[in-house]
Protein backbone atom coordinates (compact mmCIF):
# COMPACT_ATOMS: atom_id res chain seq x y z
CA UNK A 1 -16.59 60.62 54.07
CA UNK A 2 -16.64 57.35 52.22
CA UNK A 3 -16.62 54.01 54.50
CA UNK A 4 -13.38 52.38 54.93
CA UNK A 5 -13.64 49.06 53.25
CA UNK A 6 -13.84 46.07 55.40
CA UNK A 7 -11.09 42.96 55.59
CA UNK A 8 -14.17 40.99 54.26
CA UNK A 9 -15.01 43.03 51.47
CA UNK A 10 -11.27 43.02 50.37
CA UNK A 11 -11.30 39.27 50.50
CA UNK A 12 -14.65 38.77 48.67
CA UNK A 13 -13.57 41.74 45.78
CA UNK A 14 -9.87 39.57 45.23
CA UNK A 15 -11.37 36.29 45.24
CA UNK A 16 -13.89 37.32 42.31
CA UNK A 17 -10.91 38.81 40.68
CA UNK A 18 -9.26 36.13 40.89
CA UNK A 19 -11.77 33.84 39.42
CA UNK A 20 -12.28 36.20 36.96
CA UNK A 21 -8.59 36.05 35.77
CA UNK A 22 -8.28 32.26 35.86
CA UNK A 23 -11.71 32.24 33.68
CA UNK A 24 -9.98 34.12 31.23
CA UNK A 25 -6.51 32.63 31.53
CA UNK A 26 -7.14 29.01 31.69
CA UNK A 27 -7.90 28.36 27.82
CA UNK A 28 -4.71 30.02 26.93
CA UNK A 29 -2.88 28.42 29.82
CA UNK A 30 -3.95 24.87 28.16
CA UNK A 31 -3.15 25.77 24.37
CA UNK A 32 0.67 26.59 26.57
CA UNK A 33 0.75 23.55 28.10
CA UNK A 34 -0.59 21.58 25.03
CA UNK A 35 1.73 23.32 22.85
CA UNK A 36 5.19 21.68 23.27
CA UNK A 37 3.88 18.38 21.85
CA UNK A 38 2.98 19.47 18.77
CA UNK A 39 6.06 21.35 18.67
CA UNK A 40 8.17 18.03 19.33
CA UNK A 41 5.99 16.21 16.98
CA UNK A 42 6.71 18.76 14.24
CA UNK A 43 10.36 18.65 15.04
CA UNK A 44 10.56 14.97 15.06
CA UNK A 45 9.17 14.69 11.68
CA UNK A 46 11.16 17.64 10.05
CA UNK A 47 13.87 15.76 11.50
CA UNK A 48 12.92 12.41 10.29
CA UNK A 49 12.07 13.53 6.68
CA UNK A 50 15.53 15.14 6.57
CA UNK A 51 17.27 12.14 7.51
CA UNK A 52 15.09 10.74 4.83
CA UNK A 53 15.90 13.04 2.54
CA UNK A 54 19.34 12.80 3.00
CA UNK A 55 19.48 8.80 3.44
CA UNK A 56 17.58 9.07 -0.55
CA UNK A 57 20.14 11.33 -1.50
CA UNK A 58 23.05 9.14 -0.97
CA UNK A 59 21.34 6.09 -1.96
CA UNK A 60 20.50 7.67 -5.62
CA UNK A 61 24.10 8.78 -6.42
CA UNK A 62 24.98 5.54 -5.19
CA UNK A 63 22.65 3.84 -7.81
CA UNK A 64 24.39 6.03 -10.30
CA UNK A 65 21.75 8.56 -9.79
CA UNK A 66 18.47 5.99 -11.15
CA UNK A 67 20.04 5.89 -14.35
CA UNK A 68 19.82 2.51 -15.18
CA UNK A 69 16.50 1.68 -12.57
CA UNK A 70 12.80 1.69 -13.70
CA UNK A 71 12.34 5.56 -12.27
CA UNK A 72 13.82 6.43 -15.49
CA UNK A 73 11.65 5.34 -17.89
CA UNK A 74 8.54 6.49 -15.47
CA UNK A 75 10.28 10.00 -15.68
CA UNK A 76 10.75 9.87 -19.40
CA UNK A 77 6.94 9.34 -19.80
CA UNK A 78 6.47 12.41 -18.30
CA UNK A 79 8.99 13.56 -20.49
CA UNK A 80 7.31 12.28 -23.51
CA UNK A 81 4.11 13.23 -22.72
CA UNK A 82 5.31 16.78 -21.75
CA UNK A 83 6.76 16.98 -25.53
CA UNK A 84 3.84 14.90 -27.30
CA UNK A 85 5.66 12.06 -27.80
CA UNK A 86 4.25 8.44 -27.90
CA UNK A 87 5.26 6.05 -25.29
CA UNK A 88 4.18 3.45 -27.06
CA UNK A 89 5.73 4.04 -30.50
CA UNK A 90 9.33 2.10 -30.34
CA UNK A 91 11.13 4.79 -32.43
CA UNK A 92 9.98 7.47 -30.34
CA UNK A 93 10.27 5.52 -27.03
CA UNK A 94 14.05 4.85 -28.40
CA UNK A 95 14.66 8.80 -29.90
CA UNK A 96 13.53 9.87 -25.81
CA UNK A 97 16.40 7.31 -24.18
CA UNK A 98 19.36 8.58 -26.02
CA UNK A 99 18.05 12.30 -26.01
CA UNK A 100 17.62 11.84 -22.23
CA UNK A 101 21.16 9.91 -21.65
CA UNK A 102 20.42 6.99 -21.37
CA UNK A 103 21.83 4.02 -23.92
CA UNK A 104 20.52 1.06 -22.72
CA UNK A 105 16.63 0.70 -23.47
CA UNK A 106 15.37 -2.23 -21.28
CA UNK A 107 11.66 -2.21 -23.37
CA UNK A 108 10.62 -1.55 -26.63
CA UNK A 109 7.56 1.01 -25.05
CA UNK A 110 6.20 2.63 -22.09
CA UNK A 111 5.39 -1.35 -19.93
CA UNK A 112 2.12 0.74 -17.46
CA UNK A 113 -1.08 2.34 -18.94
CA UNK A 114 -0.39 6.20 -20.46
CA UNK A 115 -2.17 7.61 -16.80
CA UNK A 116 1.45 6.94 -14.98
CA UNK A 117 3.02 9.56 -17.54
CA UNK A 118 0.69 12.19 -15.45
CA UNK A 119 1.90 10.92 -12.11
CA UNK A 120 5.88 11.63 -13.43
CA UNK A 121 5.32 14.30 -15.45
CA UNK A 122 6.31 16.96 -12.26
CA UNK A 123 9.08 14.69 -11.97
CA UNK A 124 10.23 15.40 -15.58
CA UNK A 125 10.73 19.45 -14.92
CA UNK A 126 13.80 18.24 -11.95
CA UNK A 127 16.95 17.41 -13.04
CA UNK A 128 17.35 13.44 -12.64
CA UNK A 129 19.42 12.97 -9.32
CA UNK A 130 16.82 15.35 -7.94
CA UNK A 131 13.30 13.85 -9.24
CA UNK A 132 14.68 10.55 -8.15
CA UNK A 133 15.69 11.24 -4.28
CA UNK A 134 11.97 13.05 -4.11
CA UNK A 135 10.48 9.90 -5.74
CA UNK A 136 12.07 7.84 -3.19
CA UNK A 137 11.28 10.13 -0.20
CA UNK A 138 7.63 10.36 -1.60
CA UNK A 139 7.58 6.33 -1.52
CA UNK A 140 8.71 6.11 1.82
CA UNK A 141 6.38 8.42 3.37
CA UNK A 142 3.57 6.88 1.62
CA UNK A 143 4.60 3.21 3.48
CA UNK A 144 4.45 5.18 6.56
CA UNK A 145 1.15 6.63 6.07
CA UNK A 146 -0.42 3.62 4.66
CA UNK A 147 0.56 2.11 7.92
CA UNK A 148 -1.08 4.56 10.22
CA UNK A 149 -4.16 4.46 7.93
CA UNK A 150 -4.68 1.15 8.15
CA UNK A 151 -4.15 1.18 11.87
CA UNK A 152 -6.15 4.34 12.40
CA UNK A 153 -9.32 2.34 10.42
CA UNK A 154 -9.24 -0.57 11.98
CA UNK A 155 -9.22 1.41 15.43
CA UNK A 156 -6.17 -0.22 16.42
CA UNK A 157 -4.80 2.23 18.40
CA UNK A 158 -2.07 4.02 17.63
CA UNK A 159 0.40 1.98 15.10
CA UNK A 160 3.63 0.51 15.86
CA UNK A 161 5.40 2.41 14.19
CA UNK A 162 8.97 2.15 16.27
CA UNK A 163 8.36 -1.92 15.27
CA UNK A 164 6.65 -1.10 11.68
CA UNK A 165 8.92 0.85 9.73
CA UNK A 166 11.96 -0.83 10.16
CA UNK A 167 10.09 -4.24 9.10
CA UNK A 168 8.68 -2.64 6.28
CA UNK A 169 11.49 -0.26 5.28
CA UNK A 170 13.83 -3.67 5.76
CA UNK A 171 11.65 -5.82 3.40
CA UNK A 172 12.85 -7.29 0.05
CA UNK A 173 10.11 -5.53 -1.59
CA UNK A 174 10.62 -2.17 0.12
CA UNK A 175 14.36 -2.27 -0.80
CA UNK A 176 13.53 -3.21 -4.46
CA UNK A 177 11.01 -0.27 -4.79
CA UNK A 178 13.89 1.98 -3.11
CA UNK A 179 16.52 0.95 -5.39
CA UNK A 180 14.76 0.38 -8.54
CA UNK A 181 12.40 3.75 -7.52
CA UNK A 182 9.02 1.29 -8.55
CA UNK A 183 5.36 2.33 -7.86
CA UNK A 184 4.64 -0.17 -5.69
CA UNK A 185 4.29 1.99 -2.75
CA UNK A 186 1.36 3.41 -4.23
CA UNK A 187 -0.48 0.24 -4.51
CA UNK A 188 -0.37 -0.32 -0.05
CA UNK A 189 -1.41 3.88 0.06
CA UNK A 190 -4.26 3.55 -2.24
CA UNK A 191 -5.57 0.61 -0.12
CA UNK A 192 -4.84 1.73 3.55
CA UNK A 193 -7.05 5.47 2.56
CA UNK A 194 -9.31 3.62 0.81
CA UNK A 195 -10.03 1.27 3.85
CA UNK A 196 -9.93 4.18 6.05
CA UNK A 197 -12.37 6.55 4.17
CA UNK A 198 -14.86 3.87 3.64
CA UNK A 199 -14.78 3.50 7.41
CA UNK A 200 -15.24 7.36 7.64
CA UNK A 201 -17.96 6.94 5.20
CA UNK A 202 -16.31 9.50 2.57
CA UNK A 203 -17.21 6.84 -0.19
CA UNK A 204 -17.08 9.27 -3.12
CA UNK A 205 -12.95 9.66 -1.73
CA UNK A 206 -12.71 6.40 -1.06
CA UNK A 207 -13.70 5.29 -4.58
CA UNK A 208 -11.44 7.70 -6.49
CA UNK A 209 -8.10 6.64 -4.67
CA UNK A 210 -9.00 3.13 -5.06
CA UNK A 211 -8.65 3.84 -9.49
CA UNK A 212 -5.03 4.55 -8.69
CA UNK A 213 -4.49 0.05 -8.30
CA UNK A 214 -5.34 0.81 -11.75
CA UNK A 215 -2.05 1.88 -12.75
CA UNK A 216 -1.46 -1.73 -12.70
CA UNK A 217 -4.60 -3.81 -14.32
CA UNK A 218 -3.34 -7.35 -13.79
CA UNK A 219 -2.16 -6.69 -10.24
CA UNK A 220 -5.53 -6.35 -8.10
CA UNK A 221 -7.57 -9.14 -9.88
CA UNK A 222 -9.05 -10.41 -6.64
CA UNK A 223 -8.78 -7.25 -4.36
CA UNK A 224 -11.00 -4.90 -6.85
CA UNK A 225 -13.78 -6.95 -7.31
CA UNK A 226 -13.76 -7.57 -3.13
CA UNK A 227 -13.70 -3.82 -2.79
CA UNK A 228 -16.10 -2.75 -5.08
CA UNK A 229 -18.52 -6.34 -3.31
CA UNK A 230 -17.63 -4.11 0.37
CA UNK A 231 -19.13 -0.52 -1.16
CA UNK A 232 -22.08 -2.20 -3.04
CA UNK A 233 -23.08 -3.96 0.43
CA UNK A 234 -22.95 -1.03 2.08
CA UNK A 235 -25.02 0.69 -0.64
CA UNK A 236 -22.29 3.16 -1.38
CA UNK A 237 -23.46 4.47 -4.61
CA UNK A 238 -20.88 7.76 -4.39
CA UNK A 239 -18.35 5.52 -3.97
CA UNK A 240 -18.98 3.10 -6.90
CA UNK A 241 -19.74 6.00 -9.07
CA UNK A 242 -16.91 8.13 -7.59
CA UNK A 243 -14.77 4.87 -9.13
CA UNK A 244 -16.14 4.34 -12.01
CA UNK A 245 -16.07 8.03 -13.03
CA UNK A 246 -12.63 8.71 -12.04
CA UNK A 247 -11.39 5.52 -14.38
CA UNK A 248 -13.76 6.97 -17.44
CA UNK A 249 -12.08 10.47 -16.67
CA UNK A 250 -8.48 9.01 -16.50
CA UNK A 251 -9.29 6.75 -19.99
CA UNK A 252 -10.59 9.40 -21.86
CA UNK A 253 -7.83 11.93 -20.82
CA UNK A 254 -5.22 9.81 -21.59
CA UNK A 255 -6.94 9.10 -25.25
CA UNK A 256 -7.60 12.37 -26.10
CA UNK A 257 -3.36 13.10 -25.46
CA UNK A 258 -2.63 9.43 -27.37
CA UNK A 259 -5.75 7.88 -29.05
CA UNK A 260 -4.02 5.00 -30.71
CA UNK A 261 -2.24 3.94 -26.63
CA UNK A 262 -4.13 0.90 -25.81
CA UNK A 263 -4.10 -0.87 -28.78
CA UNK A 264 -0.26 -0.68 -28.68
CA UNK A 265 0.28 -1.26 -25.29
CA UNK A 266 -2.39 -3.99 -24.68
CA UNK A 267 -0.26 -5.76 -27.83
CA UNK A 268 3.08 -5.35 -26.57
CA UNK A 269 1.39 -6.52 -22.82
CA UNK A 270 0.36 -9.92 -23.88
CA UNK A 271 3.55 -10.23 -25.73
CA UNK A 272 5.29 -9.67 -22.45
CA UNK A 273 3.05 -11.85 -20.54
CA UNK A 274 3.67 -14.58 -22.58
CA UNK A 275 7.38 -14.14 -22.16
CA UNK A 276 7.98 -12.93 -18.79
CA UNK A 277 5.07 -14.88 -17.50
CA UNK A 278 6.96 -18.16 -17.42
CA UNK A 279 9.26 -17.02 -14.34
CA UNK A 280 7.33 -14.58 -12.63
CA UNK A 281 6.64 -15.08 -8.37
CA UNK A 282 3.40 -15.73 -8.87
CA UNK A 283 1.12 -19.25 -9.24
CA UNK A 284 1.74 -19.26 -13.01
CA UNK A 285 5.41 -18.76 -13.06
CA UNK A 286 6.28 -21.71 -10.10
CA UNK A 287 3.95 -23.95 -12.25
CA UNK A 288 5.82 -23.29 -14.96
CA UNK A 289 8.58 -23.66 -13.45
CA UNK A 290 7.90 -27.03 -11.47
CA UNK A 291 5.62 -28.81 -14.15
CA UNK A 292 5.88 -27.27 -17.88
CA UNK A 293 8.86 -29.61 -18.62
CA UNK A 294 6.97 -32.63 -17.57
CA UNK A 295 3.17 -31.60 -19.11
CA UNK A 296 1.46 -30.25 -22.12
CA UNK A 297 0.48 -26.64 -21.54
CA UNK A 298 -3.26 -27.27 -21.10
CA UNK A 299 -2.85 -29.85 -18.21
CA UNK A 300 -0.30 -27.13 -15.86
CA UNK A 301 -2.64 -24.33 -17.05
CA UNK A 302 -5.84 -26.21 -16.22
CA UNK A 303 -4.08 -27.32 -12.74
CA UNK A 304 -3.50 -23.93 -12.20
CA UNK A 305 -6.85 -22.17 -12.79
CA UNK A 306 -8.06 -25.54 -10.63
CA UNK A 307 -5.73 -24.06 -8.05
CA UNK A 308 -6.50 -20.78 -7.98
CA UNK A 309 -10.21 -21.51 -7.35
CA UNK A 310 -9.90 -23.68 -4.76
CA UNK A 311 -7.67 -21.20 -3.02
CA UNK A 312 -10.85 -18.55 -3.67
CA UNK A 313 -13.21 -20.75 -2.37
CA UNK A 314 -11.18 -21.58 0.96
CA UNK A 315 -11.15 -17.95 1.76
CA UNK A 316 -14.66 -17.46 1.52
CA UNK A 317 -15.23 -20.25 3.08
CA UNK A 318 -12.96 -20.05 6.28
CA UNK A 319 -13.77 -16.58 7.02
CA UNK A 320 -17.30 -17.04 6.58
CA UNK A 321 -17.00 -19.77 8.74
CA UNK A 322 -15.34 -17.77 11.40
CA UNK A 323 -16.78 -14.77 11.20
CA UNK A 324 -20.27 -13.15 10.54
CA UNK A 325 -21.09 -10.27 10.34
CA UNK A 326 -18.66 -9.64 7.20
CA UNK A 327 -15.42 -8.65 8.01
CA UNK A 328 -13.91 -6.19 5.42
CA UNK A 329 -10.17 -5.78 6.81
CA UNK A 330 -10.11 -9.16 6.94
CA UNK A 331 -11.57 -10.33 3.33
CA UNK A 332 -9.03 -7.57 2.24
CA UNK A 333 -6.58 -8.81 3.81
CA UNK A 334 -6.72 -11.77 1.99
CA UNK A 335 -7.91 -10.52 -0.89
CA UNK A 336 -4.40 -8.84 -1.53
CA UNK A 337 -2.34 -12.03 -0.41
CA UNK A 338 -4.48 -14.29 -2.95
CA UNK A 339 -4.23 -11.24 -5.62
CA UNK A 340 -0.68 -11.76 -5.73
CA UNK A 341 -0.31 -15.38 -5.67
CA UNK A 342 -2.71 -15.56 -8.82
CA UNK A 343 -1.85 -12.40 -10.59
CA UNK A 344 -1.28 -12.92 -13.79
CA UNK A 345 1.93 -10.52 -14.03
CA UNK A 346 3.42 -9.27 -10.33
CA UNK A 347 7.33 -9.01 -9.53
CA UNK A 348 8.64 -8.90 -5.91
CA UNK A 349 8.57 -5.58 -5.46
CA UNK A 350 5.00 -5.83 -5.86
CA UNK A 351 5.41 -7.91 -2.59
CA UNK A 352 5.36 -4.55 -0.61
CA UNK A 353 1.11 -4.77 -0.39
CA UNK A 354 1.56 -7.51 2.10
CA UNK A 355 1.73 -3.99 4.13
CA UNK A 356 -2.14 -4.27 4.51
CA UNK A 357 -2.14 -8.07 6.01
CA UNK A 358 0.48 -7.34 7.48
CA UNK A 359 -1.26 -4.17 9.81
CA UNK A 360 -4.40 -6.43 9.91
CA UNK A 361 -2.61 -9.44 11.80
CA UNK A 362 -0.87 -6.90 14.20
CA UNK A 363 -4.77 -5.18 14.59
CA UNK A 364 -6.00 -8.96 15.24
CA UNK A 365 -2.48 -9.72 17.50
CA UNK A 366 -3.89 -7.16 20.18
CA UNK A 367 -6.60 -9.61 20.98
CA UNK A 368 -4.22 -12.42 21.81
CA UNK A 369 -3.05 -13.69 24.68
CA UNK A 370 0.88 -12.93 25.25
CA UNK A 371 2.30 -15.94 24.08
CA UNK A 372 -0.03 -16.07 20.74
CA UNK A 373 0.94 -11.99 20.61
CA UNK A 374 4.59 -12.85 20.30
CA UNK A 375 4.32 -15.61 18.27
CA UNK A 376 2.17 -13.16 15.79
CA UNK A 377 4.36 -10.94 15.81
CA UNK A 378 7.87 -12.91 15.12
CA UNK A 379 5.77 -14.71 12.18
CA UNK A 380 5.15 -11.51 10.54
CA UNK A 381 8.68 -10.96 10.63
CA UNK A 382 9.47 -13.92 9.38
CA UNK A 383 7.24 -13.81 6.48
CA UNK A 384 7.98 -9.93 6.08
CA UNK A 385 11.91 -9.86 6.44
CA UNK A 386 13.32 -13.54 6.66
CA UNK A 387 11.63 -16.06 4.12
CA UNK A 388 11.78 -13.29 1.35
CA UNK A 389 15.80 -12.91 1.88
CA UNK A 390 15.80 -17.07 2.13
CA UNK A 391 14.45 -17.33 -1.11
CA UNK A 392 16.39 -14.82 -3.26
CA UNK A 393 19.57 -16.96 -1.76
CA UNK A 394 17.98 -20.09 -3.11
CA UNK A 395 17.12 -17.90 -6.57
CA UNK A 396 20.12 -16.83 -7.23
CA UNK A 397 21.21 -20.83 -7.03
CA UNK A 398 18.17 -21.73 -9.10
CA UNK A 399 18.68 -19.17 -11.74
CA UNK A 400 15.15 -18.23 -11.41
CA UNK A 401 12.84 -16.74 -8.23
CA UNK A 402 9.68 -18.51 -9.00
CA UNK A 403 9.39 -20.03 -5.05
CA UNK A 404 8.80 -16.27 -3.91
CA UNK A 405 5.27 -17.08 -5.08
CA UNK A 406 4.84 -18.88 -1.17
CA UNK A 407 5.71 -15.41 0.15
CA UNK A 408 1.77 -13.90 -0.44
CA UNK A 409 1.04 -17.51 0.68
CA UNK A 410 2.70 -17.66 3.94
CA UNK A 411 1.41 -14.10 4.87
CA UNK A 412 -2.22 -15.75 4.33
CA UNK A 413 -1.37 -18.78 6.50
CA UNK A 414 -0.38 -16.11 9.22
CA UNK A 415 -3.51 -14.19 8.66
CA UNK A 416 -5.63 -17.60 9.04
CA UNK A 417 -4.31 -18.44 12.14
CA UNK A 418 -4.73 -14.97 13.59
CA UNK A 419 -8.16 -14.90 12.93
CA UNK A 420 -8.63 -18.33 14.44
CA UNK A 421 -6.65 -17.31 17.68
CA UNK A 422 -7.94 -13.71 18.14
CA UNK A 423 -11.89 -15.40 17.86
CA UNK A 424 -10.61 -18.20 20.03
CA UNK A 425 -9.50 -16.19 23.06
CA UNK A 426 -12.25 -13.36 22.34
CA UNK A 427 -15.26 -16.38 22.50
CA UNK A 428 -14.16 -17.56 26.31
CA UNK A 429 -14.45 -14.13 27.43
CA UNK A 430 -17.74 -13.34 25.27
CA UNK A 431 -20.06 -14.50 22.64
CA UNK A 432 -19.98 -10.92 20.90
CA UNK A 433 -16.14 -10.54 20.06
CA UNK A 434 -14.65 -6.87 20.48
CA UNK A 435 -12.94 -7.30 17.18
CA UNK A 436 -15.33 -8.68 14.87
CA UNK A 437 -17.09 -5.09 15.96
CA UNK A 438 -14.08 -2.96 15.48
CA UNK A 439 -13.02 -4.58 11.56
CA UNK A 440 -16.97 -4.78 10.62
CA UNK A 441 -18.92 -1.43 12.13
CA UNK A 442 -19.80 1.58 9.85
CA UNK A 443 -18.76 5.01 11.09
CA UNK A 444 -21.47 7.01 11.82
C-alpha cells in the first residue's frame, strides 16, 4: 500500500501551491488594479475633446461658420495650391474668394510664406463649417499640450492644468486665435516640444519642429537666434542641421510648386509693414503712436532701435547676473517676451506665446515661499487675463491698441522678479539652488 500522506506534507504541498499561483497571478493582478486609471484617463479625455468638439462647433456657426475670419483664407491656400493656383497673384487670389463664397477679400495675396498652404491643404478637402471646428479643436489641444511640455521639461511636476487652461483658454489672445481660427497656437507648440526634446536630447526632432516659428519670419527675431545659441552650446550638430535642412527642404518645395512666391510676397510684405506697422502692439507701433506726430522719422526710429538694445542687453545682463550655469527656460522665456515687444510685425493674437513664460514663472513659483507663490501666481493672471482685457477697453477709446505692446513687457517684469525670488529663497537654504539644476541639466 502507498503511505497515507501526513497533515505536514499536506501543509508544505498547499503552501508551495500557493506560492506558485500568486507567482503567476500577481503581474496580472497589478495590470487589474493599474488598469482603471488609464481607463478614467481615456474617458476623461474622450470626454473632454467632445465637449471640445462640440463647444468649436457652436462657436463656428456662431461666427457664421469662419466665413469672414482669417481660417478662410489659410483654407483657400490649400485650396489654391491643391488646384495650382498662385497665392500670390491678386487676380488669382481674387478668382479663389468668389469661387469659394466669399465676397469680401481682406488682402490683395496669400499675407504667410507658401509652406502654410501645406499645413491647410487637408483642411481644403472638408466642407468649411467642418475644417474650421477641427482647426479650432486642433488649436486648443495644441495649448494644452504645449503646456504639459513645457512643464514636463522643466521637471516641474505635473502641470496645473485645472488652473492653466482656463487662464490660457480665457486669454485675449487665445479667444482671438479661437474666433479668428489664427496660427498662433502653433507658435507656443513648436516651442514647448522643442524645449522638451532638447532636454531629451532628440536634437535632430527638436530642430525640425523649431522651422515651424518659420511660418512667421518677423515673429521670432530674438527667440531663434537664442535657440539655435542653446543647441550650438550644447554642440548639437543634429539639431542645427536637422533645422537648417528642414527650412532648405520646406523653401525648395514650396519653389518648385510656385517659383516666382517670394519675390511677390516679400514685395507685398514690406508694403504691409510699412502700412500696418504704424499701429501694431509692438515697440514700433506705440512709438509711432506716442512720438511720430511730434519727431522726424529718423529720431523715433533711432529711439527705438536705442530701445530695443538696451532692453537686449538688460536681459543678458540680469540673468547672467543671477544665474550661471546658463539657464535655457529662462533665456527663452525672455527671449519670447522681448521677441514680441520688438517684432517688427506681431498682432495680439500673437500674444498667446506668453504660454512659455508663462509655464516658466509657475516652474520658478514652486520654489517660493507661500506668500511669493500666491503673489506669482495672481500676477500671471493679471498679466495673462486682466491687463490684456484693460487695454482693449482703453483701445477701443483710443481708436488704436498700440499700449498692448506693455503686455510682453509686463510678463517679463513678472519673469524678473521670479527669478530674483525663487534664487533668493533657494540661496538661504543652499549655495547650489535646486532650480538652477532642474532649468540648466542635460538629459542623459
Amino acid at each position: 500500500m502507498s503511505p497515507i500522506p501526513t497533515t505536514n506534507g499536506n501543509s508544505k504541498w498547499s503552501q508551495g501551491f500557493s506560492r506558485f499561483l500568486c507567482d503567476r497571478l500577481k503581474p496580472r493582478l497589478q495590470i487589474l488594479e493599474r488598469g482603471p486609471r488609464p481607463l478614467v484617463s481615456a474617458i476623461v479625455i474622450v470626454g473632454a475633446l467632445a465637449l471640445l468638439l462640440v463647444a468649436d462647433r457652436l462657436m463656428v456657426r456662431l461666427n457664421g461658420d469662419m466665413i469672414n475670419a482669417d481660417f478662410f483664407s489659410f483654407r483657400l491656400s490649400g485650396c489654391g495650391l491643391r488646384e495650382g493656383v498662385s497665392n500670390y497673384d491678386p487676380a488669382a487670389w481674387a478668382d479663389l474668394h468668389v469661387r469659394y463664397g466669399r465676397a469680401w477679400i481682406e488682402n490683395p495675396i496669400l499675407t504667410y510664406p507658401l509652406p502654410v498652404s501645406f499645413i491647410f491643404l487637408p483642411f481644403c478637402m472638408l466642407p468649411l463649417p467642418l475644417a474650421a471646428t477641427a482647426w479650432e479643436l486642433v488649436s486648443q489641444v495644441m495649448l494644452i499640450l504645449s503646456i504639459t511640455a513645457l512643464f514636463i521639461g522643466l521637471r516641474a511636476g505635473r502641470p496645473p492644468l485645472a488652473f492653466l487652461v482656463p487662464v490660457v483658454f480665457l486669454s485675449r489672445p487665445a479667444i482671438a486665435v479661437f474666433t479668428n481660427g489664427q496660427l498662433a497656437a502653433l507658435w507656443p507648440f513648436s516651442l514647448s516640444l522643442f524645449y522638451l526634446l532638447a532636454r531629451r536630447g532628440r536634437y535632430a526632432a527638436a530642430g525640425s519642429v523649431l522651422t515651424l516659428l518659420l511660418l512667421k519670419p518677423s515673429l521670432p527675431v530674438i527667440i531663434l537666434p537664442v535657440a539655435l545659441a542653446w543647441l550650438l552650446k550644447r554642440r548639437a550638430w543634429k539639431g542645427l542641421l536637422a533645422f537648417v535642412m528642414v527650412s532648405a527642404a520646406a523653401l525648395s518645395l514650396s519653389l518648385l510648386v510656385q517659383p516666382e512666391w517670394i519675390e511677390q510676397w516679400w514685395h507685398f510684405s514690406s508694403l504691409r509693414g510699412t502700412e500696418f506697422g504704424t499701429f501694431v502692439p509692438t515697440l514700433w507701433g506705440l512709438l509711432y503712436d506716442l512720438l511720430a506726430a511730434h519727431l522726424p522719422p529718423l529720431i523715433w526710429l533711432g529711439a527705438g532701435a536705442i530701445m530695443a538694445a538696451l532692453l537686449i542687453v538688460f536681459c543678458i545682463w540680469w540673468f547672467a547676473r543671477i544665474w550661471d550655469p546658463w539657464p535655457p527656460a529662462v533665456w527663452l522665456a525672455s527671449a519670447v517676451c522681448v521677441s514680441l515687444f520688438v517684432s517688427p510685425y506681431a498682432w495680439n493674437y500673437d500674444h498667446v506665446l506668453l504660454i512659455f513664460p508663462l509655464g516658466v514663472i509657475l516652474a520658478l513659483s514652486n520654489h517660493m515661499a507661500e506668500t511669493r507663490r500666491r503673489l506669482t501666481w495672481g500676477g500671471a493672471v493679471v498679466v495673462m487675463d486682466v491687463l490684456p482685457y484693460v487695454l482693449l477697453v482703453v483701445a477701443g477709446w483710443r481708436q488704436v491698441d498700440t499700449l498692448s505692446a506693455l503686455v510682453p513687457l509686463a510678463m517679463l517684469l513678472l519673469l524678473t522678479a521670479a527669478v530674483y525670488w525663487s534664487r533668493h529663497e533657494q540661496g538661504q537654504i543652499s549655495s547650489i539652488a535646486p532650480i538652477a539644476f532642474e532649468l540648466t541639466r542635460e538629459d542623459q
